[in-house]
PDB file of N, CA and C in Angstrom:
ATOM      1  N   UNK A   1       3.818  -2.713   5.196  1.00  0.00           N
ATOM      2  CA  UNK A   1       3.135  -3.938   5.569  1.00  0.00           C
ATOM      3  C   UNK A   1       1.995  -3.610   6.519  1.00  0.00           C
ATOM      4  N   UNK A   2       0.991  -4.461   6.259  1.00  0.00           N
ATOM      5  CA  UNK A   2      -0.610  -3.797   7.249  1.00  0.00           C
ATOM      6  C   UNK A   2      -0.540  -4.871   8.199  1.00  0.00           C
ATOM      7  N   UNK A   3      -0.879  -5.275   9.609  1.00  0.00           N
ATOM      8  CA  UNK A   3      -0.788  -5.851  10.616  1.00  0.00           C
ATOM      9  C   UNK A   3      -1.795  -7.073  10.249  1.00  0.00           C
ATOM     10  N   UNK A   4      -1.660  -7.992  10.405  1.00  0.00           N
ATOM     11  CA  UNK A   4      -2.417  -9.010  10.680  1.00  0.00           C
ATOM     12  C   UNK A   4      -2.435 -10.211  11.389  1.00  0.00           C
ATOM     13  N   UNK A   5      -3.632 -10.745  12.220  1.00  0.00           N
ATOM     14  CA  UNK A   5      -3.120 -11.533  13.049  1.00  0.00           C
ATOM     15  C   UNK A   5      -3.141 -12.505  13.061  1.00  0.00           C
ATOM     16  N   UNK A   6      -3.151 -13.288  11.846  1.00  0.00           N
ATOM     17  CA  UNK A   6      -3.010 -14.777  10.871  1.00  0.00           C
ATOM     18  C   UNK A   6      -1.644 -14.621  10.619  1.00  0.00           C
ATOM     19  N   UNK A   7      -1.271 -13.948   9.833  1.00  0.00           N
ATOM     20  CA  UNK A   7       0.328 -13.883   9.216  1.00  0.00           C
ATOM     21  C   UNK A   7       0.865 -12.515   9.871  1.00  0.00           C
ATOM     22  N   UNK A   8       0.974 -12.148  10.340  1.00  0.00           N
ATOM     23  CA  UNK A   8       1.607 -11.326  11.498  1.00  0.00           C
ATOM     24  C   UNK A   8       2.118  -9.778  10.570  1.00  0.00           C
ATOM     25  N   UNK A   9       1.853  -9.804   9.108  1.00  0.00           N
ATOM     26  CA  UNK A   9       1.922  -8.840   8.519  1.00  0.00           C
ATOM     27  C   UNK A   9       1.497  -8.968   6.813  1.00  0.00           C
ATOM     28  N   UNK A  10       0.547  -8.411   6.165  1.00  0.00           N
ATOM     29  CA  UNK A  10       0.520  -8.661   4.840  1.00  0.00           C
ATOM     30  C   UNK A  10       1.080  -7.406   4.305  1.00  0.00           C
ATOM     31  N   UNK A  11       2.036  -7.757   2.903  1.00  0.00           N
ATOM     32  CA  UNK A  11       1.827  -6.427   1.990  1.00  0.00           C
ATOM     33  C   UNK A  11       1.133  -5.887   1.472  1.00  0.00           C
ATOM     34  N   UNK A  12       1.365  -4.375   1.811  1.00  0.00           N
ATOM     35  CA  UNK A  12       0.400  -3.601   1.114  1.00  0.00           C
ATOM     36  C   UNK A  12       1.020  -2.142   0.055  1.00  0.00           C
ATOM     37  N   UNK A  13       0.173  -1.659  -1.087  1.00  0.00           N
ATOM     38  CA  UNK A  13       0.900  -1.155  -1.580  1.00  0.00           C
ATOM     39  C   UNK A  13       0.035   0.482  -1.454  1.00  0.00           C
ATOM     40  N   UNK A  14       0.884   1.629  -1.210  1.00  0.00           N
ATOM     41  CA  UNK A  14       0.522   2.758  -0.880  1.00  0.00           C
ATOM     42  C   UNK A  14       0.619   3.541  -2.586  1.00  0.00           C
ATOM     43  N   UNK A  15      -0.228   3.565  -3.570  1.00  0.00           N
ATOM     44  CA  UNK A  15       0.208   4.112  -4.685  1.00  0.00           C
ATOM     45  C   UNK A  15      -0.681   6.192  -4.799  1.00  0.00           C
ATOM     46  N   UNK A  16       0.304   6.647  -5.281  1.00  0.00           N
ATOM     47  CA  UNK A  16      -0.092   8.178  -5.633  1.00  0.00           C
ATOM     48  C   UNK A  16      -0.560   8.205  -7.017  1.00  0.00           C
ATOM     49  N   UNK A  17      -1.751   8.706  -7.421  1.00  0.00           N
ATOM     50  CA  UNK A  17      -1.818   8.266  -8.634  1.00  0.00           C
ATOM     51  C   UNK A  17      -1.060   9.644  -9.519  1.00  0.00           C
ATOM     52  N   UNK A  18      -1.241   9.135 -10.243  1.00  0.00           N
ATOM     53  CA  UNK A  18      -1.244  11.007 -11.489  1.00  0.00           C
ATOM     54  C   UNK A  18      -2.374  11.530 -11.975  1.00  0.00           C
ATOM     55  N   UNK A  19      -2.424  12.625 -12.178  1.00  0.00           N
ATOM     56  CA  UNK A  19      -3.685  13.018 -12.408  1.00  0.00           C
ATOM     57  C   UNK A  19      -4.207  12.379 -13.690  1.00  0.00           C
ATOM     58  N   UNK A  20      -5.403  12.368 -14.010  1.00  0.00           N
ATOM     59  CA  UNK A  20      -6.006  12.208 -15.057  1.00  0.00           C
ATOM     60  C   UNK A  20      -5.585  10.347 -14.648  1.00  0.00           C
ATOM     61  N   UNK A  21      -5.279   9.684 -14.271  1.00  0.00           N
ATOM     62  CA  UNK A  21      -5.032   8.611 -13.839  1.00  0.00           C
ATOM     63  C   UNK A  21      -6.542   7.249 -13.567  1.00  0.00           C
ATOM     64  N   UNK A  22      -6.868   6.545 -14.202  1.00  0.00           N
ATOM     65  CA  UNK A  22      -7.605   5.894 -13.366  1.00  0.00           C
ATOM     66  C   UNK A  22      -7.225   4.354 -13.244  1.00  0.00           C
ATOM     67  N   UNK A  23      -6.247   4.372 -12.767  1.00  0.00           N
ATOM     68  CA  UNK A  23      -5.333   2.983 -12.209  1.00  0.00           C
ATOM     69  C   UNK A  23      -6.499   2.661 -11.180  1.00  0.00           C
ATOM     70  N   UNK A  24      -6.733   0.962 -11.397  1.00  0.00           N
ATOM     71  CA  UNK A  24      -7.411   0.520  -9.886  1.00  0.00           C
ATOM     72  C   UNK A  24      -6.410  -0.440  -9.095  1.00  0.00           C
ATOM     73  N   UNK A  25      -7.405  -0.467  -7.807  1.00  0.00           N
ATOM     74  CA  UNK A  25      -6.782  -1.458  -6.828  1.00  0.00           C
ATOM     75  C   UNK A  25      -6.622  -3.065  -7.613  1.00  0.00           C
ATOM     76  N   UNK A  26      -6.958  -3.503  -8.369  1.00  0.00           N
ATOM     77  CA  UNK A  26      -7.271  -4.813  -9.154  1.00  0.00           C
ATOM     78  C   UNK A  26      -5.731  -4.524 -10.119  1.00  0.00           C
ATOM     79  N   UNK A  27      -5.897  -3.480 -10.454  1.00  0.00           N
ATOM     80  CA  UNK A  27      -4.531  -3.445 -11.879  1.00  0.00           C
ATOM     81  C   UNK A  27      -3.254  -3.605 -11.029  1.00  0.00           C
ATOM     82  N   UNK A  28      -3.260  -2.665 -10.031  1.00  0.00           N
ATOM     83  CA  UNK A  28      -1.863  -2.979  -8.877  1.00  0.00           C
ATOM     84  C   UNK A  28      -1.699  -3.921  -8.626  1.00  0.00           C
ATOM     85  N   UNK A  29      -2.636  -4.924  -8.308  1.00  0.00           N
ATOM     86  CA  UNK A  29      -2.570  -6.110  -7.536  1.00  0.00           C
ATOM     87  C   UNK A  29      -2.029  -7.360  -8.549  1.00  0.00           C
ATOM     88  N   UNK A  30      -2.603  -7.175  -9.829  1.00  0.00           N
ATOM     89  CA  UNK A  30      -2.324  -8.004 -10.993  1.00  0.00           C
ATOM     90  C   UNK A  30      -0.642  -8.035 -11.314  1.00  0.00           C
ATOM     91  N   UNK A  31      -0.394  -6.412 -11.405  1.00  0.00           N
ATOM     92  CA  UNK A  31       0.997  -6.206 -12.009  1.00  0.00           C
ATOM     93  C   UNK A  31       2.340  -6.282 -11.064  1.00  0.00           C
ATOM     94  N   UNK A  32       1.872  -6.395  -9.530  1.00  0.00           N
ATOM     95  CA  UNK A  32       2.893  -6.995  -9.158  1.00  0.00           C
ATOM     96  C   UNK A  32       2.904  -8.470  -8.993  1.00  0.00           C
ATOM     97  N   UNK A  33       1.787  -9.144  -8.760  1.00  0.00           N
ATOM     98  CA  UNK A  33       1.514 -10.632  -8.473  1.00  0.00           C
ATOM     99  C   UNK A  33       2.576 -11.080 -10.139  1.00  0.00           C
ATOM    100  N   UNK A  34       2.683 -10.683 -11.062  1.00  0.00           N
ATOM    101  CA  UNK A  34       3.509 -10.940 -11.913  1.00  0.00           C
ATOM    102  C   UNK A  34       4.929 -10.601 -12.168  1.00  0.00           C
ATOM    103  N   UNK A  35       5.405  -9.878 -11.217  1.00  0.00           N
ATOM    104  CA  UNK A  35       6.751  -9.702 -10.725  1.00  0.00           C
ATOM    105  C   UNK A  35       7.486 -10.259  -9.806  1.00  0.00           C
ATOM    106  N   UNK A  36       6.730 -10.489  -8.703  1.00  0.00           N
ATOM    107  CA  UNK A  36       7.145 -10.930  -7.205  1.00  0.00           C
ATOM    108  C   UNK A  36       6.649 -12.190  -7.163  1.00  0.00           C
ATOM    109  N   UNK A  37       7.670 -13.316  -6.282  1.00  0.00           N
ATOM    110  CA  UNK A  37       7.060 -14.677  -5.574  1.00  0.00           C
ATOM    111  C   UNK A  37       5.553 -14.525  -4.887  1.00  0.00           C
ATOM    112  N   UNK A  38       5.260 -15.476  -4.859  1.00  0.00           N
ATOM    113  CA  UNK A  38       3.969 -15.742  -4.366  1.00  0.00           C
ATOM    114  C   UNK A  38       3.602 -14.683  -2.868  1.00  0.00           C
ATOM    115  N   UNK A  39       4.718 -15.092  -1.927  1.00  0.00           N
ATOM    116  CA  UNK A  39       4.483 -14.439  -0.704  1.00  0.00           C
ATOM    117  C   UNK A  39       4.902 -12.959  -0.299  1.00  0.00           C
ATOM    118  N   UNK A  40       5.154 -12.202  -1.864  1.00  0.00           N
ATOM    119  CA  UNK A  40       5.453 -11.176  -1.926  1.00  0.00           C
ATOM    120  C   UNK A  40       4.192 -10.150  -2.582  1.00  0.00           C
ATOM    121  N   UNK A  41       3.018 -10.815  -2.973  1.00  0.00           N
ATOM    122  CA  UNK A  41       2.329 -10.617  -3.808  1.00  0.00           C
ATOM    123  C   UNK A  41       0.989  -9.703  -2.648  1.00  0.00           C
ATOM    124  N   UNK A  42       1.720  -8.168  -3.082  1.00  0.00           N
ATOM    125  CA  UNK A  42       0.456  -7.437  -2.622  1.00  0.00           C
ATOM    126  C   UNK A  42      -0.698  -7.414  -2.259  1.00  0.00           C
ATOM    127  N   UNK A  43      -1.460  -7.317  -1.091  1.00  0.00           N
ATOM    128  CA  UNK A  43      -2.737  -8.012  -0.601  1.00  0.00           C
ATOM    129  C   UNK A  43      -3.781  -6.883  -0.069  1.00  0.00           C
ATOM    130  N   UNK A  44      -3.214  -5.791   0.001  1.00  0.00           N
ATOM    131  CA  UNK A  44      -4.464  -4.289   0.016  1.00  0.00           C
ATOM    132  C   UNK A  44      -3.241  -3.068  -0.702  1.00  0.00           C
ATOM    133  N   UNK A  45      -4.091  -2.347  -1.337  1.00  0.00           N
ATOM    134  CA  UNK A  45      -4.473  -1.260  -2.193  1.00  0.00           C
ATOM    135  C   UNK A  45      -4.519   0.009  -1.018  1.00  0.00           C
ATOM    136  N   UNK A  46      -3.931   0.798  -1.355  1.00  0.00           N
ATOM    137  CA  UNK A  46      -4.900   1.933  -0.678  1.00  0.00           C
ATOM    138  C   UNK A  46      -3.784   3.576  -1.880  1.00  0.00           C
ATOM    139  N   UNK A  47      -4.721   4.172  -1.828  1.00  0.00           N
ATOM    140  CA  UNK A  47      -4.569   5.575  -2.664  1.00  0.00           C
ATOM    141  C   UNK A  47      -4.576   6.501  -1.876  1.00  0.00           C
ATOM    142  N   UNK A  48      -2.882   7.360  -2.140  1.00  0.00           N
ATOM    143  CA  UNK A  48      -3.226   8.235  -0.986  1.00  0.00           C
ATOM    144  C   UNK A  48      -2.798   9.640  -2.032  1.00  0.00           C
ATOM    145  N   UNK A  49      -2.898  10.840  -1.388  1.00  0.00           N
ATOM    146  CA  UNK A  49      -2.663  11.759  -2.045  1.00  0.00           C
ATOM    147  C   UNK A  49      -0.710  11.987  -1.958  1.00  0.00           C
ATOM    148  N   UNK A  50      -0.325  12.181  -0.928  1.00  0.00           N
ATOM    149  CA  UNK A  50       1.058  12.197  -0.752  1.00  0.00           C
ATOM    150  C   UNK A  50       1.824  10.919  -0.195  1.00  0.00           C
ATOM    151  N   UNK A  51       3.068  10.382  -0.456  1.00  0.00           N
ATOM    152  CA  UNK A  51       3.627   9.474   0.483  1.00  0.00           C
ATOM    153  C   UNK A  51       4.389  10.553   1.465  1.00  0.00           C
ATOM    154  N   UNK A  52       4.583  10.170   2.741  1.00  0.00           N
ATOM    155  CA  UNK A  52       5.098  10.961   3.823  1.00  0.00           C
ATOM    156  C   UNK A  52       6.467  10.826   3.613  1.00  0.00           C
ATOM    157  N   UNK A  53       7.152  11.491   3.442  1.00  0.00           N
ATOM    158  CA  UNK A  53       8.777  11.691   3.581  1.00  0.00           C
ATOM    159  C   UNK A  53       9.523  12.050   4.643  1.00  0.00           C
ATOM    160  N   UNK A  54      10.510  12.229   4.898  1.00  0.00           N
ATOM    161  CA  UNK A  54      11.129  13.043   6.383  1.00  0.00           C
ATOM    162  C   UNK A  54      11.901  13.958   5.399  1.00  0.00           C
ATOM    163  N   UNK A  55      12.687  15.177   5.799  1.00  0.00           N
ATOM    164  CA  UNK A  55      13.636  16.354   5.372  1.00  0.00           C
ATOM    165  C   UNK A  55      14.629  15.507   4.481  1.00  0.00           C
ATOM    166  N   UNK A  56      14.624  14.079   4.928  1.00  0.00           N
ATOM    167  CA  UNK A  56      15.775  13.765   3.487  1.00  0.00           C
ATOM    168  C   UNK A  56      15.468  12.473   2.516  1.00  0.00           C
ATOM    169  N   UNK A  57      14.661  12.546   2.506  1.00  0.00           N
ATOM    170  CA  UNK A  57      13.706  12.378   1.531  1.00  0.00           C
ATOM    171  C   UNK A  57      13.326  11.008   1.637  1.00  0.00           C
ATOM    172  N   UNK A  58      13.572  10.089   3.088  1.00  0.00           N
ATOM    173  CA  UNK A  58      13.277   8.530   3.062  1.00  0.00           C
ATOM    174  C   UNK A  58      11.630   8.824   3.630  1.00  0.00           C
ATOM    175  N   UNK A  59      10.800   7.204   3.132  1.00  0.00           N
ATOM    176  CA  UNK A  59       9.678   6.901   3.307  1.00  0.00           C
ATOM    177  C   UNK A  59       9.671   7.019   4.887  1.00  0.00           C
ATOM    178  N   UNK A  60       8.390   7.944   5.153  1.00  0.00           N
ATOM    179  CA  UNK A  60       8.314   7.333   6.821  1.00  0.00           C
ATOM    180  C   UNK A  60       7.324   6.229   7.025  1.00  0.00           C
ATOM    181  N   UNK A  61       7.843   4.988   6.686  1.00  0.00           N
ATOM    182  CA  UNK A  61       6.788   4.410   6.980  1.00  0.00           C
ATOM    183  C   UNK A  61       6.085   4.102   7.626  1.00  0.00           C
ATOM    184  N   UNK A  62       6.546   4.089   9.117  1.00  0.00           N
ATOM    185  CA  UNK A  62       5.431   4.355  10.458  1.00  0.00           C
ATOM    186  C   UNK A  62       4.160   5.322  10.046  1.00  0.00           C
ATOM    187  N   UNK A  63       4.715   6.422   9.643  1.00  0.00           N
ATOM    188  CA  UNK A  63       3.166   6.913   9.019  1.00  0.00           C
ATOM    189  C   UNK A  63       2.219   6.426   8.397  1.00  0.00           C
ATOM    190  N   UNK A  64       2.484   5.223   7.341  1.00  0.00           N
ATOM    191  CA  UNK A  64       1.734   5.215   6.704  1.00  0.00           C
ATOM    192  C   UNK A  64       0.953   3.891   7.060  1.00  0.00           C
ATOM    193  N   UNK A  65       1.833   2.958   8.203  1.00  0.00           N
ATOM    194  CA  UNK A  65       1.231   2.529   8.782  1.00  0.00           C
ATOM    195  C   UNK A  65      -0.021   3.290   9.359  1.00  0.00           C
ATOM    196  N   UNK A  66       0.110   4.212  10.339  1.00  0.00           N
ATOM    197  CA  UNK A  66      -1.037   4.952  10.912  1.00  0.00           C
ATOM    198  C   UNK A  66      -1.949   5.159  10.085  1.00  0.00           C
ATOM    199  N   UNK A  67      -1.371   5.778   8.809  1.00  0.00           N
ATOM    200  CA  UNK A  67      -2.348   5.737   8.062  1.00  0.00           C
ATOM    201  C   UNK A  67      -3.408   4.633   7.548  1.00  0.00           C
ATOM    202  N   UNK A  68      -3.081   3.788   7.554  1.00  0.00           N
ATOM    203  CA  UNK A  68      -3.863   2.796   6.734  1.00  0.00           C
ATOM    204  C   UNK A  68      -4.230   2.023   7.943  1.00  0.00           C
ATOM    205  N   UNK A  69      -4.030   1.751   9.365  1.00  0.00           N
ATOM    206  CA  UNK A  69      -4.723   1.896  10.386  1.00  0.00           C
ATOM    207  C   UNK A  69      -6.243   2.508  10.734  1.00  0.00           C
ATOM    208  N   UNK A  70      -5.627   3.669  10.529  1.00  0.00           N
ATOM    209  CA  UNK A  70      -6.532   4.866  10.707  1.00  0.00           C
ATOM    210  C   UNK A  70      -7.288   5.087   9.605  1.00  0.00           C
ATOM    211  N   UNK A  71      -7.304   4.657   8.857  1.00  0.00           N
ATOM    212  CA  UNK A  71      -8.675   4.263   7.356  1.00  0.00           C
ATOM    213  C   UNK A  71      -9.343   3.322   7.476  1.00  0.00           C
ATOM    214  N   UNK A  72      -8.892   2.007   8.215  1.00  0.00           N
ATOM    215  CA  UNK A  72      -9.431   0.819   8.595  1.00  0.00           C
ATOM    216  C   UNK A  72      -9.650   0.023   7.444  1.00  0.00           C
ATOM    217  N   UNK A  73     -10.083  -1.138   7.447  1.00  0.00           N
ATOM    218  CA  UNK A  73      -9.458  -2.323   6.414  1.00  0.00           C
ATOM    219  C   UNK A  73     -10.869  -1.600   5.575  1.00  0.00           C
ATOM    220  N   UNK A  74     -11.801  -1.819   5.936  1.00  0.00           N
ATOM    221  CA  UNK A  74     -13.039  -1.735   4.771  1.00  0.00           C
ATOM    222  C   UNK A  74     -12.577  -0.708   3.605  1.00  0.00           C
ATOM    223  N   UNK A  75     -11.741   0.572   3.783  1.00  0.00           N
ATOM    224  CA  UNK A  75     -12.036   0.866   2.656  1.00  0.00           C
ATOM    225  C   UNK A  75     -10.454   0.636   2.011  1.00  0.00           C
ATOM    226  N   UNK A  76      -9.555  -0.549   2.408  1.00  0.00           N
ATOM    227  CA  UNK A  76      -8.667  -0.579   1.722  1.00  0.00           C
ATOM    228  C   UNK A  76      -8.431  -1.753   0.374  1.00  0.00           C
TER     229      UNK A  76
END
């Protein structure tokens, strides 16, 4: 989730692509908005090369907070 200070957090989705891949931020956004309720419905994109793991193999997601912090909204 990316911080915001209207709704106090929006979802966001961290995708790895595969190579030869050219998935966009628009196709992600489409294909879950058709899975999930309304207020579940993904609201920034961002492409990263790795998701951060710890030694047993859970998401760290504090990282990726930082991360997508530390990219800043424009290019997400």
């Amino acid at each position: 989730r990316y911080p915001d200070e209207d709704a106090g957090q929006l979802p966001m989705a961290f995708i790895v692509r595969q190579p030869g891949s050219n998935l966009t931020r628009q196709q992600v956004i489409d294909y879950v908005a058709k899975h999930v309720a309304p207020y579940k419905k993904v609201r920034r994109v961002a492409f990263v090369n790795a998701i951060p793991k710890s030694p047993a193999g859970k998401i760290l997601r504090r990282e990726l907070v930082q991360q997508a912090l530390s990219m800043g909204a424009s290019k997400l």
